[in-house]
Protein backbone atom coordinates (compact mmCIF):
# COMPACT_ATOMS: atom_id res chain seq x y z
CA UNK A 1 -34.74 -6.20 -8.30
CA UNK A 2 -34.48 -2.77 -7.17
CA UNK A 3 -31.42 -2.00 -5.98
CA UNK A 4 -30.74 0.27 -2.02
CA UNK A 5 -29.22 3.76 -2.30
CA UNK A 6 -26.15 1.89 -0.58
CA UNK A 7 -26.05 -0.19 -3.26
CA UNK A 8 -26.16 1.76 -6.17
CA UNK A 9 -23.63 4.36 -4.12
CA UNK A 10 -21.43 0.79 -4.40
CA UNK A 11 -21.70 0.11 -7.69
CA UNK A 12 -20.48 4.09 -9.04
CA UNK A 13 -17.74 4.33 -6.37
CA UNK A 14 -16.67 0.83 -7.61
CA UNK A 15 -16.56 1.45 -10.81
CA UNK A 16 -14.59 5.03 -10.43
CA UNK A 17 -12.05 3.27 -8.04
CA UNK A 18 -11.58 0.40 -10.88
CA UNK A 19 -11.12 2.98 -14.00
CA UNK A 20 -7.88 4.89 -11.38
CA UNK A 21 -6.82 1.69 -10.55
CA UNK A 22 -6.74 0.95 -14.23
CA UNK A 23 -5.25 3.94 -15.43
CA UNK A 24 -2.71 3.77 -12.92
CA UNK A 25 -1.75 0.65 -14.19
CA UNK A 26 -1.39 1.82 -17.61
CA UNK A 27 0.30 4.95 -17.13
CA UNK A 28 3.05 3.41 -15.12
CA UNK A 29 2.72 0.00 -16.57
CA UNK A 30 2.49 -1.74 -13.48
CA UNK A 31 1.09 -4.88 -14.41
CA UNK A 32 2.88 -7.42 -17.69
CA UNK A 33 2.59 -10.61 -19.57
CA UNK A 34 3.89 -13.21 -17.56
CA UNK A 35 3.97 -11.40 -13.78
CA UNK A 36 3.84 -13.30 -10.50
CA UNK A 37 2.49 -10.62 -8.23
CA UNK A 38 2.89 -10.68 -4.01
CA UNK A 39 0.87 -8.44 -2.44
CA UNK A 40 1.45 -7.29 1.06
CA UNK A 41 -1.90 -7.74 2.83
CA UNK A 42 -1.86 -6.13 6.74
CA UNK A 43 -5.86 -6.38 6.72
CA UNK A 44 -6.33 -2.52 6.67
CA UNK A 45 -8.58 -1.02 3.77
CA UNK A 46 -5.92 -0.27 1.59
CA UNK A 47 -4.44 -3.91 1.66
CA UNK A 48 -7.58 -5.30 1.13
CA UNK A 49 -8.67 -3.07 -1.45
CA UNK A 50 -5.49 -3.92 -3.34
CA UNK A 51 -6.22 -7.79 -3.30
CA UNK A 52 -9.92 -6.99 -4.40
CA UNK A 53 -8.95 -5.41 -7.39
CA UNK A 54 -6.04 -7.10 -8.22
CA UNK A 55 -7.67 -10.33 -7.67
CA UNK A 56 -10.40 -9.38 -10.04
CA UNK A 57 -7.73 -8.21 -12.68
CA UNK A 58 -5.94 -11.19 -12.63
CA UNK A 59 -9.63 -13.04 -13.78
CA UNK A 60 -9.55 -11.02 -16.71
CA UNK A 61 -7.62 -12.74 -19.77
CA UNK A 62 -5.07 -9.86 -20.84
CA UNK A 63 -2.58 -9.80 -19.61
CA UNK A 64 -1.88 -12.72 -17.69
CA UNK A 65 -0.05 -12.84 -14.15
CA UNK A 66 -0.64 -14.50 -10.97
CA UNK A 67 -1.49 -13.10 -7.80
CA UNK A 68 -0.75 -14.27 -4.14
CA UNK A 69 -1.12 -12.82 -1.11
CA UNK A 70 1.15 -12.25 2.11
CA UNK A 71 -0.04 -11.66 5.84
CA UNK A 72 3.31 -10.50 8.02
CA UNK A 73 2.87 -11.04 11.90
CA UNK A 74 5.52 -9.21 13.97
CA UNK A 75 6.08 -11.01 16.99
CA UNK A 76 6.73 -8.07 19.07
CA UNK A 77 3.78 -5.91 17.68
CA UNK A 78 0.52 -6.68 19.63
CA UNK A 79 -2.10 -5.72 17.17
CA UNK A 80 -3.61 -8.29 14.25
CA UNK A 81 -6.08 -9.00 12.05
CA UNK A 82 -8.92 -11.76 11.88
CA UNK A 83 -7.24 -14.39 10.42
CA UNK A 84 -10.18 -16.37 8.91
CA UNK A 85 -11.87 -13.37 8.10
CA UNK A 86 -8.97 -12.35 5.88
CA UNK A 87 -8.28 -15.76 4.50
CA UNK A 88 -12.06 -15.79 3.48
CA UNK A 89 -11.64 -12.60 1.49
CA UNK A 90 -8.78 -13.85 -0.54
CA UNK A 91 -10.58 -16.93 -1.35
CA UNK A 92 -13.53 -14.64 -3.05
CA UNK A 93 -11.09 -13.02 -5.15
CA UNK A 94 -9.55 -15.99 -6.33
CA UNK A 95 -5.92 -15.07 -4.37
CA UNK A 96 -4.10 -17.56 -2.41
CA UNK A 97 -3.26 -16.34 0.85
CA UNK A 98 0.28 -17.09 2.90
CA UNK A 99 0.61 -16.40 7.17
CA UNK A 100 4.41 -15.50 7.74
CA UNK A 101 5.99 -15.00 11.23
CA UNK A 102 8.30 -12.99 11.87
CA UNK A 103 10.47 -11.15 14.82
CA UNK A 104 12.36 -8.21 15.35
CA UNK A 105 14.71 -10.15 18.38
CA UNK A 106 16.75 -8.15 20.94
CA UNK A 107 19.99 -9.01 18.63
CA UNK A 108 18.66 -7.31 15.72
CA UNK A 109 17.74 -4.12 17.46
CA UNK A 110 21.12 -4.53 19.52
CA UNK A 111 22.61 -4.22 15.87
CA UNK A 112 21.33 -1.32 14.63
CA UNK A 113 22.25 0.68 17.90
CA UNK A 114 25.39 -0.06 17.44
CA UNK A 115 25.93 0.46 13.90
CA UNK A 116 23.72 3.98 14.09
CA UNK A 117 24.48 5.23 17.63
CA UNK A 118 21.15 5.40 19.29
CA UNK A 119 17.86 2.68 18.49
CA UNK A 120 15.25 2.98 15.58
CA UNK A 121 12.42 3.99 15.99
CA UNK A 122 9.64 1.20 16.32
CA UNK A 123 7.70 1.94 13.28
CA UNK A 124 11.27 1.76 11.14
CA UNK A 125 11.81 -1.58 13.09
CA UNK A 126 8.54 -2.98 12.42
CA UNK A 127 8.41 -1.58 8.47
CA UNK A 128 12.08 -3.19 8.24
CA UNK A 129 11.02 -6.70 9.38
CA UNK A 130 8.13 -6.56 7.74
CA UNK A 131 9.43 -5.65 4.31
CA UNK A 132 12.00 -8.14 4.47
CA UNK A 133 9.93 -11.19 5.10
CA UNK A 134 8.12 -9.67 1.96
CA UNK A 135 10.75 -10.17 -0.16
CA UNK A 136 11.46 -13.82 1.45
CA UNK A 137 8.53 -15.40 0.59
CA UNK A 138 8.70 -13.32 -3.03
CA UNK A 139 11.85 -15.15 -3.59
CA UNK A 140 10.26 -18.30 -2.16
CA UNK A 141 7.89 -18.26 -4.52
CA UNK A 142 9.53 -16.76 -7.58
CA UNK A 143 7.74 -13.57 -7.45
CA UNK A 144 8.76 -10.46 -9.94
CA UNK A 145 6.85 -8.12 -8.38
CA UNK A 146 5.59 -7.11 -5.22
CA UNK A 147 2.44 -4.53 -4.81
CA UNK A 148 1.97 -2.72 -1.89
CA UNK A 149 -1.47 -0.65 -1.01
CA UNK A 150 -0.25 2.88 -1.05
CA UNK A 151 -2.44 5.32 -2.04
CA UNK A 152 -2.44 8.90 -3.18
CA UNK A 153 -2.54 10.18 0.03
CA UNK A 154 0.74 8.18 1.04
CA UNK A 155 2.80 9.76 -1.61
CA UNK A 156 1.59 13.30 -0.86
CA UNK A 157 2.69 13.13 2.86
CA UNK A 158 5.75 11.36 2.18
CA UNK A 159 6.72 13.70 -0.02
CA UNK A 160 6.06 16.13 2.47
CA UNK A 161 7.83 14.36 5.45
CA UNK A 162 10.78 13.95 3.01
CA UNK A 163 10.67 17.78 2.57
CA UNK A 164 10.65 18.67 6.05
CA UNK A 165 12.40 16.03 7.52
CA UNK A 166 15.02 14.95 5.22
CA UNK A 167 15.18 18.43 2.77
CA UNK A 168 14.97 16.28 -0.16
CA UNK A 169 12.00 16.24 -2.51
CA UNK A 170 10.89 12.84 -3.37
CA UNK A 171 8.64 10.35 -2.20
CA UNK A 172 7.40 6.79 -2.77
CA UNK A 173 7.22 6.13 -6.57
CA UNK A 174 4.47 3.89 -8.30
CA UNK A 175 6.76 1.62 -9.74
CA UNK A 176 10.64 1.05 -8.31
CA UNK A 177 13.00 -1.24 -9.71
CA UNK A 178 14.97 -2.88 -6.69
CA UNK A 179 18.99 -2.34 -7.20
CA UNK A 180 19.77 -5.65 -5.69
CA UNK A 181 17.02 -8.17 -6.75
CA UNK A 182 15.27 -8.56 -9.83
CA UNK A 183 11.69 -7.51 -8.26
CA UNK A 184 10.18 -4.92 -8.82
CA UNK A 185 7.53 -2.46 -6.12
CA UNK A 186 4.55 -1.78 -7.66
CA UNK A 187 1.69 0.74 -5.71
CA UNK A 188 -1.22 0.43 -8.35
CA UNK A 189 -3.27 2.59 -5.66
CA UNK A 190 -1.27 5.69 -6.22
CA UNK A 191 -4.43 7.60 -7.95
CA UNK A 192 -6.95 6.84 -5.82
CA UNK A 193 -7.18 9.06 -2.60
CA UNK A 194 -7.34 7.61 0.59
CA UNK A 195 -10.78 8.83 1.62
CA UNK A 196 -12.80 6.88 -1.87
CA UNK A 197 -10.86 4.22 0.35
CA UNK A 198 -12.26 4.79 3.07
CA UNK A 199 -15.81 4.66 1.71
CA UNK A 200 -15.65 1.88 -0.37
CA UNK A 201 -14.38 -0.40 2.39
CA UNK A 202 -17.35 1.08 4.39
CA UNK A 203 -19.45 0.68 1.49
CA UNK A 204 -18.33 -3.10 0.97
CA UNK A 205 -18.22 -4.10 4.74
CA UNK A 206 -14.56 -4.41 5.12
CA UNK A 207 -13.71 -5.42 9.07
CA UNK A 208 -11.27 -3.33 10.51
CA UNK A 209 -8.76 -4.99 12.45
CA UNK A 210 -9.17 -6.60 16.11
CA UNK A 211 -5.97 -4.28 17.22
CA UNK A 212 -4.44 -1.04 15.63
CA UNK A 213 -0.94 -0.15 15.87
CA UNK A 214 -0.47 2.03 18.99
CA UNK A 215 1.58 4.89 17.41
CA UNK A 216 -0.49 5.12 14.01
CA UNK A 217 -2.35 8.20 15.29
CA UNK A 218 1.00 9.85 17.13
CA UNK A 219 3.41 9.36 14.22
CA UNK A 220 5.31 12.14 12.15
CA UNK A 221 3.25 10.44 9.51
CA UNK A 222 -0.14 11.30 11.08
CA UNK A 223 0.83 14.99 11.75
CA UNK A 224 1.42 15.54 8.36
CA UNK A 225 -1.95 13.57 7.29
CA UNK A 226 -3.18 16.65 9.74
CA UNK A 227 -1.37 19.59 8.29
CA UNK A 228 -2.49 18.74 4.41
CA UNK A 229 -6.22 18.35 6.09
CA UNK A 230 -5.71 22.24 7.29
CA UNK A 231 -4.07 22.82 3.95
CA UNK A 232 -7.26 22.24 2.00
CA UNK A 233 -9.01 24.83 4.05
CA UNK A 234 -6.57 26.97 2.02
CA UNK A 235 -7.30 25.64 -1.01
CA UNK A 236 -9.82 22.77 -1.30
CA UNK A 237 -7.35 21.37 -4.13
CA UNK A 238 -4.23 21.05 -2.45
CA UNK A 239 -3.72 17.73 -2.74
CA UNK A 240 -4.18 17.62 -6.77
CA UNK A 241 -1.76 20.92 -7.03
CA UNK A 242 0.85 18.71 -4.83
CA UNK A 243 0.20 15.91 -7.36
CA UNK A 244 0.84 17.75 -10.36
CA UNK A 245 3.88 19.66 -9.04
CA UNK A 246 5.21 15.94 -8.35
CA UNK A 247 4.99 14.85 -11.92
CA UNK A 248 5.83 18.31 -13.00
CA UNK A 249 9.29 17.62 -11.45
CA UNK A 250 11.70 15.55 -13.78
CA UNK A 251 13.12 13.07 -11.17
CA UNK A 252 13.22 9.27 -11.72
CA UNK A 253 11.10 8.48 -8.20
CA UNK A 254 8.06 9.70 -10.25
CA UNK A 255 8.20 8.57 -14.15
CA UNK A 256 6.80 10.10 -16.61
CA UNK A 257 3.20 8.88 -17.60
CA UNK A 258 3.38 6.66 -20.59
């Protein structure tokens, strides 16, 4: 059978998207013997591109771990994904899928008032809540490690943000060891940019969510996302130079490749 120009376009991005994912995996040595793996699935491209290739990984007989997959609702967030929809893309991969509920509750935001002086902003709020019924259900289930669907992009800007923002230079590493628990974050998208992403979830007919967040396209986050796009009219590289200047610096939120 002759196969469409979408098709084919499918089957070279797929296989370029598999070798980073790979290789990202090595380098950092992301993936052992042994590992229960949770993944954080929101039912955005990235999440969902992380279960796909994870899921397929985990088919293949070296090494050996488990994978499982987590869908957080926030109670006070209105914006979701299709349910069935995502619990019918796990089940292709071969990942078990778990719905947990969670709320952010006028006590807890009372709390942090207090203790800082003035409220969080929503999209700490929501990240907090989020994360931490994450590592419930990873202690539920005796999980070592939990993967999350950052990719290239996401370390760049954060790096960025933490530059401008916080004058520190660091940023969100591709494998962090968790002081008070014995898990482990993993981010085994951290070579692929976000824009192969993009077009491989176009590509492979990912559905986008029902809602979106309201503030993802008014966040610091997304006028950063704007400033390395006008960046690259500088130098069409940017975002590898950033990359390299990241490993280049000796600092343990970035190891080494192996």
């Amino acid at each position: 059978m002759i196969k469409t120009p979408q098709e084919i376009a499918l089957q070279k991005l797929r296989a370029r998207l598999t070798k980073r994912f790979h290789k990202a995996c090595a380098d950092y040595g992301l993936i052992a013997d042994g590992d229960h793996i949770l993944v954080g699935l929101s039912g955005g491209k990235d999440s969902l591109a992380l279960i796909e290739f994870l899921g397929k990984r985990a088919q293949v007989y070296v090494p050996r771990f488990q994978v499982t997959a987590v869908h957080v609702r926030v109670k006070e967030r209105d914006y979701h994904s299709d349910l069935s929809y995502l619990e019918d893309f796990c089940a292709r991969v071969r990942v078990p899928l778990i719905i947990r509920d969670t709320e952010i509750g006028d006590e807890a935001k009372g709390e942090r008032r207090e203790a800082k002086g003035k409220e969080k902003d929503p999209c700490f709020l929501c990240s907090w809540y989020r994360r931490k019924a994450l590592f419930d259900v990873a202690k539920e289930l005796g999980c070592n490690k939990i993967a999350l669907g950052h990719h290239q992009d996401d370390l760049i800007e954060t790096l960025l943000m933490n530059l401008f923002f916080q004058g520190s230079i660091s940023t969100i590493p591709p494998l962090l060891q968790m002081d008070k628990m014995p898990i482990q974050m993993i981010r085994p998208l951290c070579l692929i940019e976000e824009k192969d992403i993009a077009r491989y979830a176009e590509l492979s007919g990912y559905e986008k969510q029902l809602k979106l967040c309201p503030l993802e396209k008014v966040s610091s986050r997304a006028k950063v996302k704007e400033l390395v796009t006008e960046l690259e009219k500088l130098n069409p590289n940017v975002r590898d130079s950033i990359w390299t200047a990241m490993e280049n610096i000796k600092a343990d939120y970035l190891p080494k490749r192996k």
